[in-house]
Structure formats: C-alpha cells, structure tokens
Protein backbone atom coordinates (compact mmCIF):
# COMPACT_ATOMS: atom_id res chain seq x y z
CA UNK A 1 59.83 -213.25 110.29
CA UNK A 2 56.61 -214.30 109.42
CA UNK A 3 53.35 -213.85 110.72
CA UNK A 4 50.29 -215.78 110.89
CA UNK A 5 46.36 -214.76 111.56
CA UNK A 6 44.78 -217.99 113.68
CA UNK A 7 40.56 -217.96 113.35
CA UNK A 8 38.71 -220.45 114.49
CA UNK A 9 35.10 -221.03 114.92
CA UNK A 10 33.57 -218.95 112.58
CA UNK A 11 30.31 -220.87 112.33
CA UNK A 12 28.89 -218.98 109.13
CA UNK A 13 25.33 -219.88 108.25
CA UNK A 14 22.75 -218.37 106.09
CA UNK A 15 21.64 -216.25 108.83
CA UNK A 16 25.16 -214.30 108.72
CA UNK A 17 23.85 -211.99 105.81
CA UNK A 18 23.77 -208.61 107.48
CA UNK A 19 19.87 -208.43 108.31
CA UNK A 20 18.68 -207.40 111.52
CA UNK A 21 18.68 -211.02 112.72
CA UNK A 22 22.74 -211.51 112.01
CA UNK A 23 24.21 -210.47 115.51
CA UNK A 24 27.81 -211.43 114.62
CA UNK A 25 28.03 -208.76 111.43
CA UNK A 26 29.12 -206.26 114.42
CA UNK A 27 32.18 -208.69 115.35
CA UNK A 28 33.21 -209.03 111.74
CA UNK A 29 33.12 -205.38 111.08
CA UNK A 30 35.22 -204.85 114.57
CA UNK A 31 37.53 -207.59 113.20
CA UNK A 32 38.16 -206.02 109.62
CA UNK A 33 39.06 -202.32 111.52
CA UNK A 34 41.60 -204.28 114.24
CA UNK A 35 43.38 -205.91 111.16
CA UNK A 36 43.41 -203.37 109.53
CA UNK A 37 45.32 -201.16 112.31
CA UNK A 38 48.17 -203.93 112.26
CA UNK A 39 47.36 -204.31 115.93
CA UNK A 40 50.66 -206.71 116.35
CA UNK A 41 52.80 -203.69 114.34
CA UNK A 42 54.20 -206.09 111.39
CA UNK A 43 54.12 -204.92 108.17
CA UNK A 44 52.24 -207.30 106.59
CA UNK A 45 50.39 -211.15 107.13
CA UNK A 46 51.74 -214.03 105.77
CA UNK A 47 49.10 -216.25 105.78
CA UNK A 48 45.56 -217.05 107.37
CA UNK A 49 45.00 -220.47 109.20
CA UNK A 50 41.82 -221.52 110.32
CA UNK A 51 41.11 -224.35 112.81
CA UNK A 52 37.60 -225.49 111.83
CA UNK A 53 34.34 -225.09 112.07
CA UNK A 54 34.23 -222.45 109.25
CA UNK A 55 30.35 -223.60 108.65
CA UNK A 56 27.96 -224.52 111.18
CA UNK A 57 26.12 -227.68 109.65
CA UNK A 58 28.79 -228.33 106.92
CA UNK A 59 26.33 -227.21 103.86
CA UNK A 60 27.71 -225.41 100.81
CA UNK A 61 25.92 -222.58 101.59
CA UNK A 62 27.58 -221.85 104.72
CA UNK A 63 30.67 -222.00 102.97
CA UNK A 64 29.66 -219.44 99.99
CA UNK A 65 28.40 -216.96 103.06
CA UNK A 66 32.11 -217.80 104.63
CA UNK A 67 33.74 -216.92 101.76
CA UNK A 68 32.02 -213.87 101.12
CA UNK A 69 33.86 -212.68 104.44
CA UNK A 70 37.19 -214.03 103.68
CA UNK A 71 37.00 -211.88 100.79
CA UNK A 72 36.82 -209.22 103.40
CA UNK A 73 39.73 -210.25 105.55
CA UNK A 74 41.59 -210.70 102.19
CA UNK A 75 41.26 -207.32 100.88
CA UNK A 76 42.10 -205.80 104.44
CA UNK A 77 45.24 -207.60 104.84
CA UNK A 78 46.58 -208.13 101.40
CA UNK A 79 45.96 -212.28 101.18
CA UNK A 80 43.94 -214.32 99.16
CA UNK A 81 42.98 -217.87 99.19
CA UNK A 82 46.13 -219.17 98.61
CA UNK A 83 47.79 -218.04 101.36
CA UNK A 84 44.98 -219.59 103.44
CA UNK A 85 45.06 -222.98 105.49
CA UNK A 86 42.28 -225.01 106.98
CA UNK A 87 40.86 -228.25 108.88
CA UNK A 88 37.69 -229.25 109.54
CA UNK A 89 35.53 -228.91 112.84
CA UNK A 90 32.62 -230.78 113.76
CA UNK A 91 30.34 -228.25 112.04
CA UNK A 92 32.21 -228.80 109.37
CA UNK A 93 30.18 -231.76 109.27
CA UNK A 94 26.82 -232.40 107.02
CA UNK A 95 24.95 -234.62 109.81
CA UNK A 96 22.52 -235.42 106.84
CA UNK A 97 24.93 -238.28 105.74
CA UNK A 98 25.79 -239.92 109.38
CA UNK A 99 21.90 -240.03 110.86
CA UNK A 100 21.59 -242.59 114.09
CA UNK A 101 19.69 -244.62 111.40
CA UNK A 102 22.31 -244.65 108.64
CA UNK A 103 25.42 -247.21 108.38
CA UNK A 104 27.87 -244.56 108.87
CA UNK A 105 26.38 -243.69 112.11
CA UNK A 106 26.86 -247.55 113.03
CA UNK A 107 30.36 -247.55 111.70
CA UNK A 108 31.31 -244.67 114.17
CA UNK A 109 29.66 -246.78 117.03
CA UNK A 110 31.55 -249.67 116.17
CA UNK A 111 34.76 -247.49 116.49
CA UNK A 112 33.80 -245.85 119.89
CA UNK A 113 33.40 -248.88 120.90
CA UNK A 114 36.56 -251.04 120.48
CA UNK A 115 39.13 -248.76 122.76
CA UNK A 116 41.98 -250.46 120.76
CA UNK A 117 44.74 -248.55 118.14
CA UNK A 118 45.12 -251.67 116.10
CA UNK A 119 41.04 -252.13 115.42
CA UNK A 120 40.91 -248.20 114.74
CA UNK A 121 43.44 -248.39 112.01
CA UNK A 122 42.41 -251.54 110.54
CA UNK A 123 38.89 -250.15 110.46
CA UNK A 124 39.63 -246.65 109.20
CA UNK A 125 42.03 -248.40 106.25
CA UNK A 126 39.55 -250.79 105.70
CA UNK A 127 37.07 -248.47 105.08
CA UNK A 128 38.85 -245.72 102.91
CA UNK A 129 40.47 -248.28 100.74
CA UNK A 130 37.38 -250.97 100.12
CA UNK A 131 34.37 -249.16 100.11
CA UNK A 132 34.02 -247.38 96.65
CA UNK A 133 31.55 -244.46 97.34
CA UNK A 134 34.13 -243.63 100.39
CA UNK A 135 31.38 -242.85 102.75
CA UNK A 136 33.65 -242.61 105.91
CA UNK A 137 34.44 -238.95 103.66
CA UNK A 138 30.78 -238.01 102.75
CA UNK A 139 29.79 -236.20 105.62
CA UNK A 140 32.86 -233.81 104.49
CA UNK A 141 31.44 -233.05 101.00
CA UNK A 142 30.94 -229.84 100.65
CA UNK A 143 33.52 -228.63 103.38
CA UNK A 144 35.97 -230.87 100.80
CA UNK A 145 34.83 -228.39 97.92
CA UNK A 146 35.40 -225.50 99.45
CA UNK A 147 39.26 -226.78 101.28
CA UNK A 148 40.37 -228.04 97.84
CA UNK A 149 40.85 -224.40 96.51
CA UNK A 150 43.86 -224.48 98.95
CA UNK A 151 44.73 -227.73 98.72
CA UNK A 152 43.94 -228.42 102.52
CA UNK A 153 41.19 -231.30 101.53
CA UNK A 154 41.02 -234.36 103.41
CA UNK A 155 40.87 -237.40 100.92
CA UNK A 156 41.41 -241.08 101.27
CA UNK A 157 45.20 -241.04 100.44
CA UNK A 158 45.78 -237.96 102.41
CA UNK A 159 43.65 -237.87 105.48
CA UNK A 160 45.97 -235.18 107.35
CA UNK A 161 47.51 -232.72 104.52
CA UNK A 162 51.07 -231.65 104.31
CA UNK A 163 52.51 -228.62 103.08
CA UNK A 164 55.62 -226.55 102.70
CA UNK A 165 55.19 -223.06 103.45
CA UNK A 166 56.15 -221.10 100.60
CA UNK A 167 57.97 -218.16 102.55
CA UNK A 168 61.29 -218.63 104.43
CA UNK A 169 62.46 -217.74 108.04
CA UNK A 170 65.93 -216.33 108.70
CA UNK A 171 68.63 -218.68 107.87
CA UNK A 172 66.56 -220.01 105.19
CA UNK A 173 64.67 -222.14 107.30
CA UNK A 174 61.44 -223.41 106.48
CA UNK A 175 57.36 -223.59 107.96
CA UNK A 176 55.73 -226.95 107.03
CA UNK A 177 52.33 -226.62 107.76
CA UNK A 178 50.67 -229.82 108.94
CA UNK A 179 46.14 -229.99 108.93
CA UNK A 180 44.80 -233.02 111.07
CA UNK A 181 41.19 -233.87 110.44
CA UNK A 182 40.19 -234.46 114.28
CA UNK A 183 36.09 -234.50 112.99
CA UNK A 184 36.80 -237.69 110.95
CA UNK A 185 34.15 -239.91 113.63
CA UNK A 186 32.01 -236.82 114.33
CA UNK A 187 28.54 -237.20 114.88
CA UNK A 188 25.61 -236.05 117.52
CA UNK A 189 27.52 -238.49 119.92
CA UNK A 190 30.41 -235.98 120.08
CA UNK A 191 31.66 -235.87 123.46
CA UNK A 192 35.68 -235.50 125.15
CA UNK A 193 37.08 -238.71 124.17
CA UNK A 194 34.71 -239.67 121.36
CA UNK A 195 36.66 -238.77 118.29
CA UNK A 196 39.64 -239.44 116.55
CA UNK A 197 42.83 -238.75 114.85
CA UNK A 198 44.19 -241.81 114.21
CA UNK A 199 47.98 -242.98 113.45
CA UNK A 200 47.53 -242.12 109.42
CA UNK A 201 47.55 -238.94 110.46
CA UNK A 202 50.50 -238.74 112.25
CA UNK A 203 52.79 -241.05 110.64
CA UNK A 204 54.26 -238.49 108.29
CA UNK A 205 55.39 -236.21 111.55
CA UNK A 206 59.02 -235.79 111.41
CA UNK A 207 62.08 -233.35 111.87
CA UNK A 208 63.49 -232.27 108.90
CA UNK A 209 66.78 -229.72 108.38
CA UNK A 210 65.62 -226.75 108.14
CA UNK A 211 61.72 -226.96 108.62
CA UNK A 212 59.87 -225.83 111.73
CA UNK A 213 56.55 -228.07 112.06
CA UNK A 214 53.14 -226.34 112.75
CA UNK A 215 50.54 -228.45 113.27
CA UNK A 216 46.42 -227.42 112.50
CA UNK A 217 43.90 -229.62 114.79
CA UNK A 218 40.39 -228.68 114.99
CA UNK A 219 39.70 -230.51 118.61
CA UNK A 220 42.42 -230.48 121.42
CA UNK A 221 43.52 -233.75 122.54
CA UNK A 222 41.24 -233.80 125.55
CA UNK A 223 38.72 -234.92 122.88
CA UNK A 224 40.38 -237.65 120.54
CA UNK A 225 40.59 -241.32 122.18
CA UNK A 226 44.32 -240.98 121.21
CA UNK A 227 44.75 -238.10 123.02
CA UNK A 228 48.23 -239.55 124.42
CA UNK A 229 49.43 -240.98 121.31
CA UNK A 230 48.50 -237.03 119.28
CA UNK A 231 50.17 -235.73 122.77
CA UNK A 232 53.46 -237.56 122.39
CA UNK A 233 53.61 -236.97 118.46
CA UNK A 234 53.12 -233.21 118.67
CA UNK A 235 55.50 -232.23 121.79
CA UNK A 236 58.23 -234.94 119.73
CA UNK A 237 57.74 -232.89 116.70
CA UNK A 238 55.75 -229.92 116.50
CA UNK A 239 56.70 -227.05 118.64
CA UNK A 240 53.80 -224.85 117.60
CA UNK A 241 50.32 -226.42 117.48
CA UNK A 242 47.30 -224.51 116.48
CA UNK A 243 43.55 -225.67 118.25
CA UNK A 244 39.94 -224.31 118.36
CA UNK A 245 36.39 -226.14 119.46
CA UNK A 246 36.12 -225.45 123.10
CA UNK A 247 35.87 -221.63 122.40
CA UNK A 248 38.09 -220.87 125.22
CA UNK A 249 41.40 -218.25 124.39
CA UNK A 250 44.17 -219.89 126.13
CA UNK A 251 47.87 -219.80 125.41
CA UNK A 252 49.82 -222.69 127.34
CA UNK A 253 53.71 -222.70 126.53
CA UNK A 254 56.52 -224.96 128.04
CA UNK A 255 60.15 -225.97 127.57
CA UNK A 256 59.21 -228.14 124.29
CA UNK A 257 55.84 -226.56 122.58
CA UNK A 258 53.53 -223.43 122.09
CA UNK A 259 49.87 -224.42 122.27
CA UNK A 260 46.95 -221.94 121.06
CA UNK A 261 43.85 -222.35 121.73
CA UNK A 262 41.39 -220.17 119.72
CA UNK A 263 38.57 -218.75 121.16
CA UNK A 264 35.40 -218.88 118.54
CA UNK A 265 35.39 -215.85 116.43
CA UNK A 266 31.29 -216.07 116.22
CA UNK A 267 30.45 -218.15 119.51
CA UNK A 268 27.04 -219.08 120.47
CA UNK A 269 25.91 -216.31 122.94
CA UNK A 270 24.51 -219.26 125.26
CA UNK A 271 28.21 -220.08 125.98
CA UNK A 272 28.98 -218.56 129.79
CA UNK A 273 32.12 -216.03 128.98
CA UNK A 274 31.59 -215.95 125.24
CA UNK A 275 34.32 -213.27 124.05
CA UNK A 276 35.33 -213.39 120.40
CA UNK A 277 39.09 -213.44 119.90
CA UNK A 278 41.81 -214.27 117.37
CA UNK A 279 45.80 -214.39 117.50
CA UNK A 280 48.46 -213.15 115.55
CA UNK A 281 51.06 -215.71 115.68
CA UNK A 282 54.75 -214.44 114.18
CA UNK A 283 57.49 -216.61 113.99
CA UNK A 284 61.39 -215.98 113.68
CA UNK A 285 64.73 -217.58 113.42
CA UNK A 286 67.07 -215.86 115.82
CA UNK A 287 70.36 -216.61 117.27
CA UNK A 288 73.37 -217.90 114.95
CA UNK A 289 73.55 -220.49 112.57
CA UNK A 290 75.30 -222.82 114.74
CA UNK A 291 72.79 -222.35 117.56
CA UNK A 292 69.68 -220.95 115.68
CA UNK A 293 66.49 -220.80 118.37
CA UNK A 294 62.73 -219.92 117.07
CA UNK A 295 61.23 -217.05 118.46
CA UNK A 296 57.38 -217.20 118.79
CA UNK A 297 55.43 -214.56 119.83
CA UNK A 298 51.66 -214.47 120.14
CA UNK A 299 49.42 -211.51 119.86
CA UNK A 300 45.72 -212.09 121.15
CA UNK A 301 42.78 -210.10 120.48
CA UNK A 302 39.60 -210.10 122.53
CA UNK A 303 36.23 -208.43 121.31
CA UNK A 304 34.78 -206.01 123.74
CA UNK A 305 32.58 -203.21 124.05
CA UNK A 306 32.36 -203.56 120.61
CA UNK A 307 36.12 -203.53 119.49
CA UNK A 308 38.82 -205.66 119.63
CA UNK A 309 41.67 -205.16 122.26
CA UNK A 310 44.61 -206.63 123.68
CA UNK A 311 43.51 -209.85 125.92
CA UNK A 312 46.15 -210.29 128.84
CA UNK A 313 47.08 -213.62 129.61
CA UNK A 314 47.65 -215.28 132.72
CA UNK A 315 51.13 -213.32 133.72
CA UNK A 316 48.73 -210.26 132.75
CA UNK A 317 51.06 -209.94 129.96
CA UNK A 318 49.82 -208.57 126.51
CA UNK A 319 52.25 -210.56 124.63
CA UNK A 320 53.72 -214.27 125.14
CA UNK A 321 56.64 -214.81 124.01
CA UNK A 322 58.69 -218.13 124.11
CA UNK A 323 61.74 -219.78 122.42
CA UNK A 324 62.54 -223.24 121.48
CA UNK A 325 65.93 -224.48 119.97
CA UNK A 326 66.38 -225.87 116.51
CA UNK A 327 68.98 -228.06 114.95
CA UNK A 328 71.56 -225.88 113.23
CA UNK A 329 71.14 -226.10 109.48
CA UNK A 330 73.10 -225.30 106.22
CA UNK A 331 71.18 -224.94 103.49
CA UNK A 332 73.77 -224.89 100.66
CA UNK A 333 74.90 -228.44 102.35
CA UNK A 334 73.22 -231.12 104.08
CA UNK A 335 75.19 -234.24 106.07
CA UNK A 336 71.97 -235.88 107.57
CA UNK A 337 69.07 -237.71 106.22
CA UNK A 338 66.33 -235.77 104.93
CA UNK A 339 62.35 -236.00 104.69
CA UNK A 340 61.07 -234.71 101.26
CA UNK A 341 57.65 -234.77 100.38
CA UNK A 342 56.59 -237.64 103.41
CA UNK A 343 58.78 -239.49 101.48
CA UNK A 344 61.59 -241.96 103.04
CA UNK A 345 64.61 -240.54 104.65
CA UNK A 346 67.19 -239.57 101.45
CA UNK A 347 70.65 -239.61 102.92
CA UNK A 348 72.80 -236.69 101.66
CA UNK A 349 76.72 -236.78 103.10
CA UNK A 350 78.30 -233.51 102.48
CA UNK A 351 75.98 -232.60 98.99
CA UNK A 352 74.99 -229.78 97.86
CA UNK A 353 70.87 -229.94 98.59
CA UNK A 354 69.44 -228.75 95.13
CA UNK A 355 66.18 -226.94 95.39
CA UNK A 356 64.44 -225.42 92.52
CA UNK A 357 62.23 -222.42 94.46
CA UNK A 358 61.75 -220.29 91.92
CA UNK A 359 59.60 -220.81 88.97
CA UNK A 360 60.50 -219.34 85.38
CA UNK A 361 58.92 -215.78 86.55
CA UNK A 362 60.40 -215.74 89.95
CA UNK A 363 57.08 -216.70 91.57
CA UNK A 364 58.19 -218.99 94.45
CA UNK A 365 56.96 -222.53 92.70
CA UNK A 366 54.34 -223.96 95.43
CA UNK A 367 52.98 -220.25 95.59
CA UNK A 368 52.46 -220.99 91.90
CA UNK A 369 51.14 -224.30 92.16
CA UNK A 370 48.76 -222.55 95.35
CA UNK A 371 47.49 -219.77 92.68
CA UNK A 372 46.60 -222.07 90.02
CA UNK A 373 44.92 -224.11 92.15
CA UNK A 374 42.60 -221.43 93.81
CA UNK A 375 41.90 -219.94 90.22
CA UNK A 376 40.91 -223.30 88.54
CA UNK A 377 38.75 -224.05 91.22
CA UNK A 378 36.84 -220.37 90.88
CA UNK A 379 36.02 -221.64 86.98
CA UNK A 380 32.92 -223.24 86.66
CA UNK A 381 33.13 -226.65 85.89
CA UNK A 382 32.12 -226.65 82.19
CA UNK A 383 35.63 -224.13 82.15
CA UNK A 384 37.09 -226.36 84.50
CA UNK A 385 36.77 -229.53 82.02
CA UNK A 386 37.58 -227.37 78.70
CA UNK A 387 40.83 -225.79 80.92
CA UNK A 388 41.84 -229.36 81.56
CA UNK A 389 41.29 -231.19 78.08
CA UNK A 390 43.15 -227.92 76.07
CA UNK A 391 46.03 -228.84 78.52
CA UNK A 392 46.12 -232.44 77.67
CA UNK A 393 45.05 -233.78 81.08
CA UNK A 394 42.14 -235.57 80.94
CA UNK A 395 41.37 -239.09 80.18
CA UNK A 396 39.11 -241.40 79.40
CA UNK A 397 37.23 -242.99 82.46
CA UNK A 398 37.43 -239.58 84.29
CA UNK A 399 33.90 -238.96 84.50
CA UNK A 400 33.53 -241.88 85.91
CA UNK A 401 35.24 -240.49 89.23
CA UNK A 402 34.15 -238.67 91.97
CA UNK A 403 34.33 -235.22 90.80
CA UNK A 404 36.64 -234.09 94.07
CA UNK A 405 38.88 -237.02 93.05
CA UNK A 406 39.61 -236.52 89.29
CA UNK A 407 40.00 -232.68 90.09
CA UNK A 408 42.38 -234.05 92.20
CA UNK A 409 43.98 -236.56 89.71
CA UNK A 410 44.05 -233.42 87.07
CA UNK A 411 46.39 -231.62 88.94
CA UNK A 412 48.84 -234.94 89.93
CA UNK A 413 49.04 -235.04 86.22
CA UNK A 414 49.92 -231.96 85.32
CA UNK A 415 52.90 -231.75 87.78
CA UNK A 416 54.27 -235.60 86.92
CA UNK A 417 53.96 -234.57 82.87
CA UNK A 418 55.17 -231.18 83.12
CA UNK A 419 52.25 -229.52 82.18
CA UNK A 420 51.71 -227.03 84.90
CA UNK A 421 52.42 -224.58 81.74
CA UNK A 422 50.13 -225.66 79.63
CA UNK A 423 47.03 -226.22 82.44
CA UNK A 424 48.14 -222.29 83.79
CA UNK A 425 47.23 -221.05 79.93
CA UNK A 426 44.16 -223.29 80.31
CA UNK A 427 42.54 -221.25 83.11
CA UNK A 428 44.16 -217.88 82.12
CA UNK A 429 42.12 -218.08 78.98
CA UNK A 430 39.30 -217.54 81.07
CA UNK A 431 40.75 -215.47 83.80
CA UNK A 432 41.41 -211.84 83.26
CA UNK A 433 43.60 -211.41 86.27
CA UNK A 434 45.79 -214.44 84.96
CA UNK A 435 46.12 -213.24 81.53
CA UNK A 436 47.46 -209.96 83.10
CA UNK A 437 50.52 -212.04 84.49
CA UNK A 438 53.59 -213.61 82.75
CA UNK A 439 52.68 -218.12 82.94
CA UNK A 440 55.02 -218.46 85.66
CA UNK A 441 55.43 -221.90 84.60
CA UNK A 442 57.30 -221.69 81.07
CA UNK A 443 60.19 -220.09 79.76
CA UNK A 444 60.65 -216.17 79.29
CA UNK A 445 58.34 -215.17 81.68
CA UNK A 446 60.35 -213.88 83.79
CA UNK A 447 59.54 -210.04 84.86
C-alpha cells in the first residue's frame, strides 16, 4: 500500500508569518496535530502532492514562506522534499511578466481567441522552440525555482513532467506520477474555459505493465478549452486524477476513474462555505496476479471549530472507497510492448524485463537521483557551480544559459556520463547530512 497526502491551495504570502494579522497560522497548526494523529491509521506517508497554487502572486518570497511550512509537514510525517510532487496554479503565476500591456498578454489573447487544437499547438510549439528568452515560461520563474528541487518544473521540452514513483504496490506494480501545467495561458482574463492544457501535455499518457497512472492538474477540466480532449485522455488512462482551484472538497468516482477535488487548505474567507480540507489518498494492489484490481481509498479532512475532522461525503460516508481493474502483470517477464521513459513502445516477447532499482547502497535509484537533486538545489549557487565543475560537468558556454536550464543540463549530464557518483561527492562536500551517508552511487557503499 501506499499512501499519499493531496494539498492544494495553500496560497502562502508574506503575510503568513505568524503575526496577529496571519489568520491561517491557526489552520496550519490544526493541520500539523491531525497528521500527526495518523487520522487515516497507516503507518506512515509516502509522499506529499500538491495541486497548485502553493504562492499567491507567484513571487519567491511566497515560496521561501511556503517552504518554511513544508518543513513543518515534513518533520511531522517523516518526508522531505523529495518525496514531494507539484504543479502550478494560477497564483503560481508572477502577473508582473503577462501585464494587459505586455506581448505575452497579447500572445494569450491571440490563443483565446482561435478556438482551434491545430492553431494552439502550432502556437504553443512555435513559441517554446523560437523565441530564445522563452517568455511563454517567464511568468513561472520563480515557481520554476522552487519545483526544480523535485524535479516537477515545467520547461520547454517538458511542459507536463513524468515520473516513476520510487515505491512499489503489491505485485510489484508501479505509481507513475504525471504533473500537467493547466496555468500555462493564465492571466487576469482567467475565467472557465480560458486556459489550457494542450496536446504536449498529454501525448506521453499511456498504459504501461505494471504502472498505475496518477495524474496532478491544477484546474479541473471545466476550465481548459480542451476540457473534452484532457476528459477523454484521463478516463482512457488515468484512473486516479488529482485537482484543486475551485476550493470545493468533492470526491466523484465511477466505473473507470477516481476524481479529487481539493478544497483550498488557506481559502480566502470571502469564499461562501470556505472550509479548509485535505485528503489522504492510499492506494493498493489487491486481488491475484491474474486478476489484480487497485484499491483506492480516500480519507478527507475538513477544518472546523478549529480542528480537523472527518468530512462525510455525499453517501454520508467517512471513507470512499472504489476499485478499478488492472491488466495482470509479471514482472520477472513481459510479452507486450512496453513504454519506458515516454519513450516508443519496446516490444519484449517472453524476456526477462531487466530493471536495475537498486543503487550500489540499496537506496532505490530515482529516490537517489530525487535526494541529490533536492540537496544540490539547497547549495548556494557559488557551491552549486564549484559542486558541478569538481564533478566534471560543466562546460564552456554554460553561463551563457538560463540558469534554470543549465541546472537542468548539469544533471542530464551527469546521468548520460555516469557521473551521478562523482556530482553526489560534489554536494556532500558541502553537506553534512550527505557526508554522514555511504555515495549511493559508487561501489562499496553498500550498508
């Protein structure tokens, strides 16, 4: 089994710094205790995933404030940063860079305008593959910063990221953890049916042996102009999808999908019914292996009277449960095609399907990958630069980049030339609680 927190909506701005004037520190203190009691009776979390709007106006001060809290949650329930999965919301937006006045504010218009898939994605790959200061991405500058600690940034190559789950469900099947960027067109014109998805980000949706597909949006479909395109894609492939924005707790499950809706964990208090809540989301492989079926049960959490308690749900029910069938998968052998990586199809008849998931020190190897990422990204950047170049991964021309970009570009190197090693003893050597662990990336370090 594994089990999930869901925030959304957490809207951290300066004024969240525990002065008389922040009226949500009562809800995060309320939160902390109710995690804390393992309200949902697992033994531990698995993993935190957050559907947007972490900041309120998208400045990198929201997001220190934000992660301040996290820090909180983390230490309550035993996670950290790596175990921790975001999109962006429409406050995850700077408006500075997309003012009515400003060409990105026209390029929006010009794409709420032509109600046609084909000018959308021509537009959109125009844009993100021709225009070299990628200003379709500025607004998400500083949301971008904080995401890329976790890897959940949205860049021009990877507008919707992708990831494998590092833990496993019974039967050794697999979570892959999909993050949409539904706030790629916002602006002060948001409104249902004003914003977009796109087909880049939904291309890569497929079934694969052995994975279960959870997908991250930040807006519902009621508010994408593809809503029935994103509609048709999800219930095809993802039977658990994961929404926030309209600050509304609702849990809506049918014969093909689970869809939660978060309610906003700080709402405004303007908002008619405002209730805080969150879910606890555990999933589990049950049945045989020839006719496995995935158990989902959600656990939701309403703040009131100044705790959090069960929230009932339609059937008055304090727990929904629902179960979906999955293709029957061996994971020693594999007589199907196969989806690695968003890769093509590789067709494997009757092979043995060779996964390395462990690395040298028995550290699951994208945890790894997860940890080193989250720890080089703590370094400040003079560190950052010296961890890189003692590690053989930088090259000339890099300054040139965007810094986001070559950060980026560091770590695609040190994976295609083997150097994850190498680049781990880079940061340790200015990381105590790295140089207190074996390099899970070289040989002999195995505890």
């Amino acid at each position: 089994m594994l089990t999930f927190l869901h925030l959304s909506d957490i809207h951290f701005s300066r004024q969240n710094d525990a002065s008389q004037f922040d009226l949500d520190q009562q809800i995060r203190r309320a939160l902390i205790v109710d995690l804390a009691i393992r309200p949902d009776g697992c033994a531990k979390y698995d993993a935190l995933l957050i559907t947007g709007d972490i900041a309120y106006s998208g400045k990198k001060k929201e997001y220190e404030v934000a992660e301040n809290f996290l820090g909180e949650v983390y230490d309550m329930t035993g996670l950290s940063m790596k175990d921790t999965y975001i999109v962006p919301g429409n406050h995850d937006v700077d408006r500075d860079y997309v003012l009515p006045t400003f060409p990105l504010w026209a390029s929006h218009e010009e794409i709420r305008r032509n109600a046609n898939t084909t000018h959308w994605r021509e537009t959109i790959q125009t844009q993100l593959q021709k225009d070299p200061s990628q200003l379709l991405l500025s607004p998400f500058h500083a949301y971008n910063d904080f995401a890329q600690q976790c890897g959940c940034n949205t860049t021009a190559t990877e507008l919707a990221w992708n990831l494998l789950f590092p833990g496993a469900l019974e039967f050794g099947f697999k979570v892959r953890l999909r993050g949409l960027n539904s706030a790629l067109i916002s602006d002060e014109a948001d409104a249902p049916v004003k914003l977009l998805v796109s087909e880049f980000q939904t291309a890569t949706l497929c079934d694969t042996p052995g994975e279960v597909n959870v997908v991250m949006s930040h807006h519902p479909p009621d508010w994408l102009m593809d809503k029935a395109e994103l509609r048709q894609a999800l219930r095809r492939f993802a039977p658990v999808t994961l929404f926030g924005h309209e600050h509304s707790v609702r849990v809506h499950p049918d014969d093909k999908q689970i869809q939660l809706f978060a309610g906003a964990l700080q709402p405004e208090r303007d908002t008619a019914g405002w209730a805080p809540t969150y879910h606890i989301v555990q999933l589990t492989i049950q049945g045989t292996r020839e006719q496995p079926q995935l158990l989902v049960r959600v656990h939701t959490r309403e703040y009131n009277n100044f705790a959090f308690r069960i929230w009932r749900n339609e059937d008055a029910g304090t727990v929904c449960e629902c179960r979906f069938n999955v293709a029957p998968w061996n994971p020693d052998y594999v007589d199907t095609a196969i989806t690695l990586n968003t890769a093509a199809p590789v067709i494997l008849s009757g092979a043995k399907l060779m996964t390395s998931v462990d690395t040298q020190s028995g550290m699951p190897i994208a945890d790894a990958k997860r940890e080193l990422r989250v720890y080089f990204f703590r370094l400040p950047t003079p560190r950052r630069y010296e961890a890189a170049f003692n590690a053989g991964l930088l090259r000339d021309g890099d300054d040139s980049l965007d810094p986001q970009v070559m950060w980026a570009e560091v770590f695609r190197r040190a994976e295609a030339e083997e150097k994850l090693g190498a680049f781990w003893d880079g940061v340790a050597a200015h990381t105590p609680e790295m140089k207190e662990k074996p390099n899970p990336f070289k040989e002999g370090s195995r505890a």
